[in-house]
Structure formats: C-alpha cells, structure tokens
Protein backbone atom coordinates (compact mmCIF):
# COMPACT_ATOMS: atom_id res chain seq x y z
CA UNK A 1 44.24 84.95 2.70
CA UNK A 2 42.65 84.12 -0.55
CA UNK A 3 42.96 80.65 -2.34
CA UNK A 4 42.10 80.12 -6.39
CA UNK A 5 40.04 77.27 -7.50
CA UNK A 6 39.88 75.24 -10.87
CA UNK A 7 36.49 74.66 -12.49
CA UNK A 8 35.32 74.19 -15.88
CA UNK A 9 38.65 76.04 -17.00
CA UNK A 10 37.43 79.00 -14.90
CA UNK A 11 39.68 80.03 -12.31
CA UNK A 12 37.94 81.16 -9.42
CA UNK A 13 39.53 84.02 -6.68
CA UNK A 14 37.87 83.17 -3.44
CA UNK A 15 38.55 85.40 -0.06
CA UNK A 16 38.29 83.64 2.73
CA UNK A 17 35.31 84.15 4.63
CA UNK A 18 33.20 84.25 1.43
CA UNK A 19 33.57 80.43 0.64
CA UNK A 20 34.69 77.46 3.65
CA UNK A 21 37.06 74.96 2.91
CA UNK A 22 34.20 72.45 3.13
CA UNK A 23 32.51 74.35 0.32
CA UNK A 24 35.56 74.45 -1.61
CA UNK A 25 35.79 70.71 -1.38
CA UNK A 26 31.78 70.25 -2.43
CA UNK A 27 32.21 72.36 -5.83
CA UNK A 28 35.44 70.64 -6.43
C-alpha cells in the first residue's frame, strides 16, 4: 500500500512502513 502526498507542488510516493500516518499528518 503506498499513499502520495502534496507539498510545495512536489508530489511525494510514500510506501508504507517508510513514513506513519502521524508523520504524514505533521509534514502536511
């Protein structure tokens, strides 16, 4: 399962397992 995230106008690929949901939601 892999998720993409939004920043800057960079769109980040994460796997899960490298990044947790609560990290996601810090950098977000």
């Amino acid at each position: 399962m892999r998720f993409e995230v939004e920043i800057g106008g960079r769109k980040l690929v994460l796997k899960r397992g490298d990044i947790t949901a609560e990290e996601v939601d810090a950098i977000v």
